[in-house]
C-alpha atoms as a PDB file:
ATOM      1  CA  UNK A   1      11.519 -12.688  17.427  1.00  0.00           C
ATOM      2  CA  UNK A   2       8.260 -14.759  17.504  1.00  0.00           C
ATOM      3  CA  UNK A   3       6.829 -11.593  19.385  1.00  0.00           C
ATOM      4  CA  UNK A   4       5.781  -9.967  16.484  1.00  0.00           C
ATOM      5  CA  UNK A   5       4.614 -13.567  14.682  1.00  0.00           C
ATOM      6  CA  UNK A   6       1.846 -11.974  13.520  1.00  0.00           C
ATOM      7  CA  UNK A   7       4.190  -9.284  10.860  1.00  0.00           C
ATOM      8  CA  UNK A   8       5.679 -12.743  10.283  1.00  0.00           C
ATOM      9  CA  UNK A   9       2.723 -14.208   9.150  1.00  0.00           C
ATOM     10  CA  UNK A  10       1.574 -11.949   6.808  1.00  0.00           C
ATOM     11  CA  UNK A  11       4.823 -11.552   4.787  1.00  0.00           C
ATOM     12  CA  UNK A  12       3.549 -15.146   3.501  1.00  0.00           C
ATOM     13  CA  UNK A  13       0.506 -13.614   1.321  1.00  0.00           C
ATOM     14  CA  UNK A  14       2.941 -11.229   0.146  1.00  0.00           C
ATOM     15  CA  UNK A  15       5.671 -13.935  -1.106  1.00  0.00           C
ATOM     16  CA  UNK A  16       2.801 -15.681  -2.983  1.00  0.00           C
ATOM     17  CA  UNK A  17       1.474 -13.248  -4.619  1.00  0.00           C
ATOM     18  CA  UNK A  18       4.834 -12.066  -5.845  1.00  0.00           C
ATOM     19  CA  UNK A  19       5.285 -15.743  -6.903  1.00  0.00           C
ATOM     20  CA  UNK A  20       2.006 -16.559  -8.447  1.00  0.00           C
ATOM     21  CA  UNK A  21       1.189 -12.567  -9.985  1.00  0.00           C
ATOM     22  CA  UNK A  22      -1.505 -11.667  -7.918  1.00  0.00           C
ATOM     23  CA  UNK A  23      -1.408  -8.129  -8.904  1.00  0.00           C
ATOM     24  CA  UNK A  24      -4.435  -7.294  -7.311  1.00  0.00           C
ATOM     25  CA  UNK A  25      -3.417  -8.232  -4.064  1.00  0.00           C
ATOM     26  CA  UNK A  26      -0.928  -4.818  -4.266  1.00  0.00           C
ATOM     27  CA  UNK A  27      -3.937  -3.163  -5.624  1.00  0.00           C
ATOM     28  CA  UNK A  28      -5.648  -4.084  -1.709  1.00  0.00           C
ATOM     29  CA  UNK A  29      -2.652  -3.602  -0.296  1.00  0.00           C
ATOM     30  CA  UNK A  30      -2.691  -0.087  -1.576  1.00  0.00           C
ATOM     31  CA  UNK A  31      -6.174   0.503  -0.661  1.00  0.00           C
ATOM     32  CA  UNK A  32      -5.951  -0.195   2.986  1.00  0.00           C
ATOM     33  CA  UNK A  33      -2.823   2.040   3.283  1.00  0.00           C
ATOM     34  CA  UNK A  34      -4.279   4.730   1.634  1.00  0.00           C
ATOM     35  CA  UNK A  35      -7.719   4.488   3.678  1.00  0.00           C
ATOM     36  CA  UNK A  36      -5.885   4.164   6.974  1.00  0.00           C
ATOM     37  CA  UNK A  37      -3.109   6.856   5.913  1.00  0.00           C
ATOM     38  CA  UNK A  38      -6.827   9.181   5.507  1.00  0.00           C
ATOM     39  CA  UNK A  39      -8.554   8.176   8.456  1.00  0.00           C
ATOM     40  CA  UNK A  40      -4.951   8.850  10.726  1.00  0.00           C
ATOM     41  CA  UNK A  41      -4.771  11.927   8.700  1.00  0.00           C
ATOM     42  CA  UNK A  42      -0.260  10.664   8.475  1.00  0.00           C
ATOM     43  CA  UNK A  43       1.285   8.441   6.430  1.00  0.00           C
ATOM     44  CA  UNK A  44       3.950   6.018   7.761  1.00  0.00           C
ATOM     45  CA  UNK A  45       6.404   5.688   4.644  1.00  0.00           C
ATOM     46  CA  UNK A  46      10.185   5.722   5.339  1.00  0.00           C
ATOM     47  CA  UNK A  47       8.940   8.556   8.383  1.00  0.00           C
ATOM     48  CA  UNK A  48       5.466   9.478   9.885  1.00  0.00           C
ATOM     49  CA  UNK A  49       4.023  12.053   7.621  1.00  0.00           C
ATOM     50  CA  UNK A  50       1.459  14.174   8.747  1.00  0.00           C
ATOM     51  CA  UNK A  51      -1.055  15.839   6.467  1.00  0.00           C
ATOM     52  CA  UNK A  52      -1.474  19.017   9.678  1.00  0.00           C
ATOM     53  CA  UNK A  53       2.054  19.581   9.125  1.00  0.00           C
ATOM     54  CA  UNK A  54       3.333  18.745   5.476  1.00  0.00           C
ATOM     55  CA  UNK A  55       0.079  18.606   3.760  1.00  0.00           C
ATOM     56  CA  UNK A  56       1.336  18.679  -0.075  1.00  0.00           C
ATOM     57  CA  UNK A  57       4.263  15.313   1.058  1.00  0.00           C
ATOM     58  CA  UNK A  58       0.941  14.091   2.249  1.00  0.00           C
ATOM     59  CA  UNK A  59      -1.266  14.492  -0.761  1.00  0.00           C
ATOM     60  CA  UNK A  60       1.559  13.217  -3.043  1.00  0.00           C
ATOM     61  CA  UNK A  61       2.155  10.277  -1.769  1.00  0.00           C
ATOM     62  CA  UNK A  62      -1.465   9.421  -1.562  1.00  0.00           C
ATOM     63  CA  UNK A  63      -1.613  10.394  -4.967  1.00  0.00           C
ATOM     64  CA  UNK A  64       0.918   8.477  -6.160  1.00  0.00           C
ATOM     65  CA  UNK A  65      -0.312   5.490  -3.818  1.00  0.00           C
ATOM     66  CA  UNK A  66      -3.590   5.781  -5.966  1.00  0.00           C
ATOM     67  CA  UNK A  67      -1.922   5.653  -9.106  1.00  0.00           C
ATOM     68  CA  UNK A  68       0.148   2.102  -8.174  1.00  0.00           C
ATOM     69  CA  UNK A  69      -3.135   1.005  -7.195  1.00  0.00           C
ATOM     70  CA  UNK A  70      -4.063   1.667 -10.651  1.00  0.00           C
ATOM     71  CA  UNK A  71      -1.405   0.555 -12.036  1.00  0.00           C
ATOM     72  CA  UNK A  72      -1.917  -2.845 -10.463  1.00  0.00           C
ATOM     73  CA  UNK A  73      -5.410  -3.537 -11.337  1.00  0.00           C
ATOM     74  CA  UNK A  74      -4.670  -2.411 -14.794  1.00  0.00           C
ATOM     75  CA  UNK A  75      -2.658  -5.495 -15.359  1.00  0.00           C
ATOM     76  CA  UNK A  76      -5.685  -7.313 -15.734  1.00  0.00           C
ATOM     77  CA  UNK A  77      -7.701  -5.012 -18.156  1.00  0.00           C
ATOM     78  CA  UNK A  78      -5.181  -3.822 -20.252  1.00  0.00           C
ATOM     79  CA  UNK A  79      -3.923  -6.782 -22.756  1.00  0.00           C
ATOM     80  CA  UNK A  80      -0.225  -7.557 -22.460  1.00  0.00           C
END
């Protein structure tokens, strides 16, 4: 179990800012996934996804990854 401590450890950031409404932390959180998901040219979601081989599963799920980031960081420009 404590061979993966570090997946461990970051689960904490993600409690608090579930607790205290950091939305923008799921807007970074976002941003890294999509930039990595580019830079691998796959994206692992529920299976690896690979943009050579299902290009428009790839596209749509980075689309819709850029639209939660939006979503997110609208929280704090759009009154509630």
């Amino acid at each position: 179990m404590f061979k993966k401590w570090k997946t461990l450890v970051a689960l904490i950031p993600l409690i608090l800012a579930i607790v205290f409404q950091w939305w923008w932390f799921f807007t970074f959180l976002f941003i890294l996934q999509i930039i990595f998901s580019l830079l691998a040219g796959q994206v692992d979601y529920v299976e690896e996804i690979k943009k050579s081989e299902h290009p428009f599963l790839f596209w749509l799920i980075i689309g819709i990854w850029l639209f939660l980031a939006a979503y997110s960081l609208s929280y704090y420009f759009i009154p509630q």
